[in-house]
N, C-alpha and C. Protein backbone atom coordinates (compact mmCIF):
# COMPACT_ATOMS: atom_id res chain seq x y z
N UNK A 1 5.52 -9.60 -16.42
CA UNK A 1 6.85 -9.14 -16.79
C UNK A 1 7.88 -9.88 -15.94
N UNK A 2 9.10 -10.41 -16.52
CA UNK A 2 10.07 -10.96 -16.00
C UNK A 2 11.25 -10.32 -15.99
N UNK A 3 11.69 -9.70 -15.22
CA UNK A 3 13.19 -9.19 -15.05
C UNK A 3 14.17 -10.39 -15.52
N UNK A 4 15.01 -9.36 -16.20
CA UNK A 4 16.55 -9.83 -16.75
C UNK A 4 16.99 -11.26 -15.37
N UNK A 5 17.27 -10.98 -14.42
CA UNK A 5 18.01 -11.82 -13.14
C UNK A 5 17.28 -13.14 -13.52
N UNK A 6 15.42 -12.83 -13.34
CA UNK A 6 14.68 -14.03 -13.28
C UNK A 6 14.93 -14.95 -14.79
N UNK A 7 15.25 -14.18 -15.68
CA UNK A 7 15.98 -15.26 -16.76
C UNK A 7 16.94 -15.87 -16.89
N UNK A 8 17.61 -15.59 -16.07
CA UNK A 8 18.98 -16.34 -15.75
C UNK A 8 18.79 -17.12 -14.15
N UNK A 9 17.75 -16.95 -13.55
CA UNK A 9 17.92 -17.54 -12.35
C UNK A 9 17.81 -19.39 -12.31
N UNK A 10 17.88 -19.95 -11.18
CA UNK A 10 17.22 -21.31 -11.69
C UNK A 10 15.86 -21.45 -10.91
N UNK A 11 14.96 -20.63 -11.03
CA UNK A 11 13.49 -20.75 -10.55
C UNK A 11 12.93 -21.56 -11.78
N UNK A 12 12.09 -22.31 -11.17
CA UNK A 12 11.51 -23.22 -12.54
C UNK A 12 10.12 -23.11 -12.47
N UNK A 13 9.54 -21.96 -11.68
CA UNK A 13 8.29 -21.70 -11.73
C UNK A 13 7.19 -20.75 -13.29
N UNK A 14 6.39 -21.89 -13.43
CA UNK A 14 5.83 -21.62 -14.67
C UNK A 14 5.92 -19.98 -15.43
N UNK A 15 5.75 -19.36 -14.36
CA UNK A 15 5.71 -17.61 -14.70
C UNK A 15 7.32 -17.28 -15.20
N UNK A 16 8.22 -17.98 -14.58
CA UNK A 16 9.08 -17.75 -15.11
C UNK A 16 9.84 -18.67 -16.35
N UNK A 17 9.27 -19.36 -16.13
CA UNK A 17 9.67 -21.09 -17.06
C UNK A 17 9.45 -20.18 -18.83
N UNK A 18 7.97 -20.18 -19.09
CA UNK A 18 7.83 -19.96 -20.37
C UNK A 18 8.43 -18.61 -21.16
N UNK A 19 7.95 -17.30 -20.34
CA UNK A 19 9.05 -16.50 -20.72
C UNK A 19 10.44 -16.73 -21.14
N UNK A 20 11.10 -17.64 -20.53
CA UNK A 20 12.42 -17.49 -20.41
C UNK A 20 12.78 -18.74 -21.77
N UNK A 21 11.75 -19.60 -22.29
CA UNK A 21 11.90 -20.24 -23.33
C UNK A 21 11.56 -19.59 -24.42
N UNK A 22 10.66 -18.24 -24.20
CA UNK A 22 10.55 -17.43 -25.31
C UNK A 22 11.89 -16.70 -25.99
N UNK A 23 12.58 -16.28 -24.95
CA UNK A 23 13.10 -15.31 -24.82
C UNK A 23 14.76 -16.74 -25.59
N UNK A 24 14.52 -17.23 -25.40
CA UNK A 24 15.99 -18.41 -26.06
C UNK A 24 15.52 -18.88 -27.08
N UNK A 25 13.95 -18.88 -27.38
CA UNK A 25 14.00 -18.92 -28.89
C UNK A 25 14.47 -17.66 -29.65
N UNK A 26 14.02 -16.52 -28.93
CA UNK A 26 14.36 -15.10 -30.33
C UNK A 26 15.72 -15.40 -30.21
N UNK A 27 16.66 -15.85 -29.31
CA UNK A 27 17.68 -15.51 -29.47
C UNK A 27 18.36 -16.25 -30.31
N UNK A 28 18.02 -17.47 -30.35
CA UNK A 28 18.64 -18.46 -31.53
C UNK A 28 17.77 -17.85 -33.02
N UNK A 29 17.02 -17.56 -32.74
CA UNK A 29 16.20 -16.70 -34.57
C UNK A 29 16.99 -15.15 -34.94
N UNK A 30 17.16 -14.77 -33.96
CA UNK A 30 17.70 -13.56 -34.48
C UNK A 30 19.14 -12.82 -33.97
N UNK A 31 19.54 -13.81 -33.74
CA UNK A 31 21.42 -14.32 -33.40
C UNK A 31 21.86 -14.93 -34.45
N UNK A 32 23.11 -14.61 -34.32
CA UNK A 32 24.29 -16.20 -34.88
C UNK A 32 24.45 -16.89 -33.70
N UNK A 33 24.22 -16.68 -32.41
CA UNK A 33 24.96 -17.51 -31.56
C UNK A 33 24.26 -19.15 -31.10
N UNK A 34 25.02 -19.72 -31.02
CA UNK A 34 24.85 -21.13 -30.72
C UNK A 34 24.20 -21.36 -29.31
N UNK A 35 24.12 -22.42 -29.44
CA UNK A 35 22.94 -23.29 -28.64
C UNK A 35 23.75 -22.72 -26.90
N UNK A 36 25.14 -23.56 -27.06
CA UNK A 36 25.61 -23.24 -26.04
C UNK A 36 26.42 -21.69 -25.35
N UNK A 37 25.91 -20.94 -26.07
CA UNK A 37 26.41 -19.39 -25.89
C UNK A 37 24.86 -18.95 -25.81
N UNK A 38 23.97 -19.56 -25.82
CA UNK A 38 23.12 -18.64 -25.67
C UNK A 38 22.60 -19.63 -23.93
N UNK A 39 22.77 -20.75 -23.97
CA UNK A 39 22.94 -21.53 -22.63
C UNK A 39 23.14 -20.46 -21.51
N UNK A 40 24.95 -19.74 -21.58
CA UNK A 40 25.59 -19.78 -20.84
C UNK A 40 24.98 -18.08 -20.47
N UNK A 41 24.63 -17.87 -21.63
CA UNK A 41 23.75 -16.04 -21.35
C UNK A 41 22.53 -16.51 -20.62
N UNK A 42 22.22 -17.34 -20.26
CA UNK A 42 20.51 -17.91 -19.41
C UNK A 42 21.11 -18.55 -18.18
N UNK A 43 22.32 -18.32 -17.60
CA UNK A 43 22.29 -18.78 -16.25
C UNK A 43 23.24 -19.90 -16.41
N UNK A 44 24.13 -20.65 -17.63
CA UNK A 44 24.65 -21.16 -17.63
C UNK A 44 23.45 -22.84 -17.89
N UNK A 45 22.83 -22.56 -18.21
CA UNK A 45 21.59 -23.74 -18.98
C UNK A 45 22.84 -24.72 -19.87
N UNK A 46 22.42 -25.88 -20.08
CA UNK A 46 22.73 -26.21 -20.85
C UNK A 46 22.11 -26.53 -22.05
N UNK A 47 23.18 -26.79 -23.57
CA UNK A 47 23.17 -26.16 -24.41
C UNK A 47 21.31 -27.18 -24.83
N UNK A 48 20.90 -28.36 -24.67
CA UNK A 48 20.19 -29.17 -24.64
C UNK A 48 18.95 -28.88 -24.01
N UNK A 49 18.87 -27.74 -23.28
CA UNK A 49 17.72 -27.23 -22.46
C UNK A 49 17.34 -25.32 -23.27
N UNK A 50 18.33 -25.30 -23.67
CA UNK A 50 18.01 -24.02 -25.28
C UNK A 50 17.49 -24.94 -26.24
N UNK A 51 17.57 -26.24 -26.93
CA UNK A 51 17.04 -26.77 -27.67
C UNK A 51 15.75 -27.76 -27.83
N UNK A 52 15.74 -27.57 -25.89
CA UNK A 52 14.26 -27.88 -26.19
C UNK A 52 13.17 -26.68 -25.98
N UNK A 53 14.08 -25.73 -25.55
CA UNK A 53 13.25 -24.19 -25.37
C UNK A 53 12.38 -23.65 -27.05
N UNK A 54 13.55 -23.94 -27.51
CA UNK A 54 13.67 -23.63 -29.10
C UNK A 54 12.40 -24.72 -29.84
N UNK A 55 12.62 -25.60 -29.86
CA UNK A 55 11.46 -26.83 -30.46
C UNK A 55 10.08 -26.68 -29.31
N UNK A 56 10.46 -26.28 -28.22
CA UNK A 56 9.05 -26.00 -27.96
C UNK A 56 8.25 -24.82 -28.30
N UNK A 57 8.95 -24.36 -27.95
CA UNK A 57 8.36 -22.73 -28.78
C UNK A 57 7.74 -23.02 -30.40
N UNK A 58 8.57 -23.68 -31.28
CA UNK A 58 8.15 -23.83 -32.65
C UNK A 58 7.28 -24.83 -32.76
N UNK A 59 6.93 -25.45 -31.96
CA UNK A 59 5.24 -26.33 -31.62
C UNK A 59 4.74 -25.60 -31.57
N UNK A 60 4.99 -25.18 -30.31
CA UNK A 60 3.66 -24.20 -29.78
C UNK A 60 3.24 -23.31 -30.62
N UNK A 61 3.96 -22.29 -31.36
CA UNK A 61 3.55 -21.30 -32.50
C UNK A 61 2.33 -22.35 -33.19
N UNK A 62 2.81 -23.17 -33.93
CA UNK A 62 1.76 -24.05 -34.56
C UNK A 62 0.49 -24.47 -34.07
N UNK A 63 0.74 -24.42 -32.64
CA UNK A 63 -1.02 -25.41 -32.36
C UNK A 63 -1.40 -24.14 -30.62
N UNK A 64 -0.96 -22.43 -31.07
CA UNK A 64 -1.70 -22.08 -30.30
C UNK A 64 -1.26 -20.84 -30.87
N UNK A 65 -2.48 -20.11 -31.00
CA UNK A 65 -2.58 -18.71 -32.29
C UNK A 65 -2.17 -17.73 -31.22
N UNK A 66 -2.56 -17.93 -30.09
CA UNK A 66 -2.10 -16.28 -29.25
C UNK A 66 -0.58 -16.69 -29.09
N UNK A 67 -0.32 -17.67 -28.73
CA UNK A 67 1.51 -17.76 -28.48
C UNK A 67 1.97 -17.16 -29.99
N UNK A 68 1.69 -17.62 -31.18
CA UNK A 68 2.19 -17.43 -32.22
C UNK A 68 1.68 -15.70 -32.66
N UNK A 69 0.80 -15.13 -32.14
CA UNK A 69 0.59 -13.83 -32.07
C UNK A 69 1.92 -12.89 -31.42
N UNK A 70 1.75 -13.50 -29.93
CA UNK A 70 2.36 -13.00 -28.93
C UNK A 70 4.28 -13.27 -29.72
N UNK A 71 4.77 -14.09 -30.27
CA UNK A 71 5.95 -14.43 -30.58
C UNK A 71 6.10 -13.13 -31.77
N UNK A 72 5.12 -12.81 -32.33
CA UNK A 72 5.05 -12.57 -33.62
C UNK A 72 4.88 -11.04 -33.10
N UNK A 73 5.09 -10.48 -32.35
CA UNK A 73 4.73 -9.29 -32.16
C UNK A 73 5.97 -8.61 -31.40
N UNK A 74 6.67 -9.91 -30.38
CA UNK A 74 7.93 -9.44 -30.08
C UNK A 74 9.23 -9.62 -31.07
N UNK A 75 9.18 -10.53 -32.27
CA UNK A 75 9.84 -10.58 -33.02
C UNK A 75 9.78 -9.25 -34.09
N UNK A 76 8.63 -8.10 -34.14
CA UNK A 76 8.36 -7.27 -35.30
C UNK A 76 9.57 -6.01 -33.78
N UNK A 77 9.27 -5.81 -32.65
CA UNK A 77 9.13 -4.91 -32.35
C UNK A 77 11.16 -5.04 -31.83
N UNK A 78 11.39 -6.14 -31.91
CA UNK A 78 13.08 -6.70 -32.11
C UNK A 78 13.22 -6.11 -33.05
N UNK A 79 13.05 -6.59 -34.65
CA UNK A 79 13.38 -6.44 -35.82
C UNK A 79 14.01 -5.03 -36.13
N UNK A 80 12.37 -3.79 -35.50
CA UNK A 80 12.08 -2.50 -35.50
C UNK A 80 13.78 -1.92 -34.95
């Protein structure tokens, strides 16, 4: 589990790294907000580091079934 702070922090440690690219993909899937508004909600990221959060995530769904489980389970329980 990653606390709110650690998603906005600039720790670039793996435990916190992938979470926090999960968490900027739902937001561009189930937002209107743009690349760089969702940047500036992650610590002030730039808008180019949400878009590779975003394209990595939508690899990864493709070529690894528990990520695409795991995505797919926080996206139902968002939706809910």
């Amino acid at each position: 589990r990653v606390d709110r702070t650690e998603m906005a922090s600039k720790r670039r440690a793996r435990a916190v790294v992938r979470p926090r690219q999960v968490a900027m993909y739902l937001a561009k899937v189930l937002t209107p907000r743009s690349y760089p508004e969702i940047g500036r909600k992650f610590g002030g990221r730039d808008h180019s580091t949400v878009i590779h959060a975003v394209r990595l995530i939508e690899e990864l769904r493709t070529r690894d079934a528990d990520m695409d489980g795991d995505v797919r389970t926080l996206l139902r329980q968002l939706e809910d």
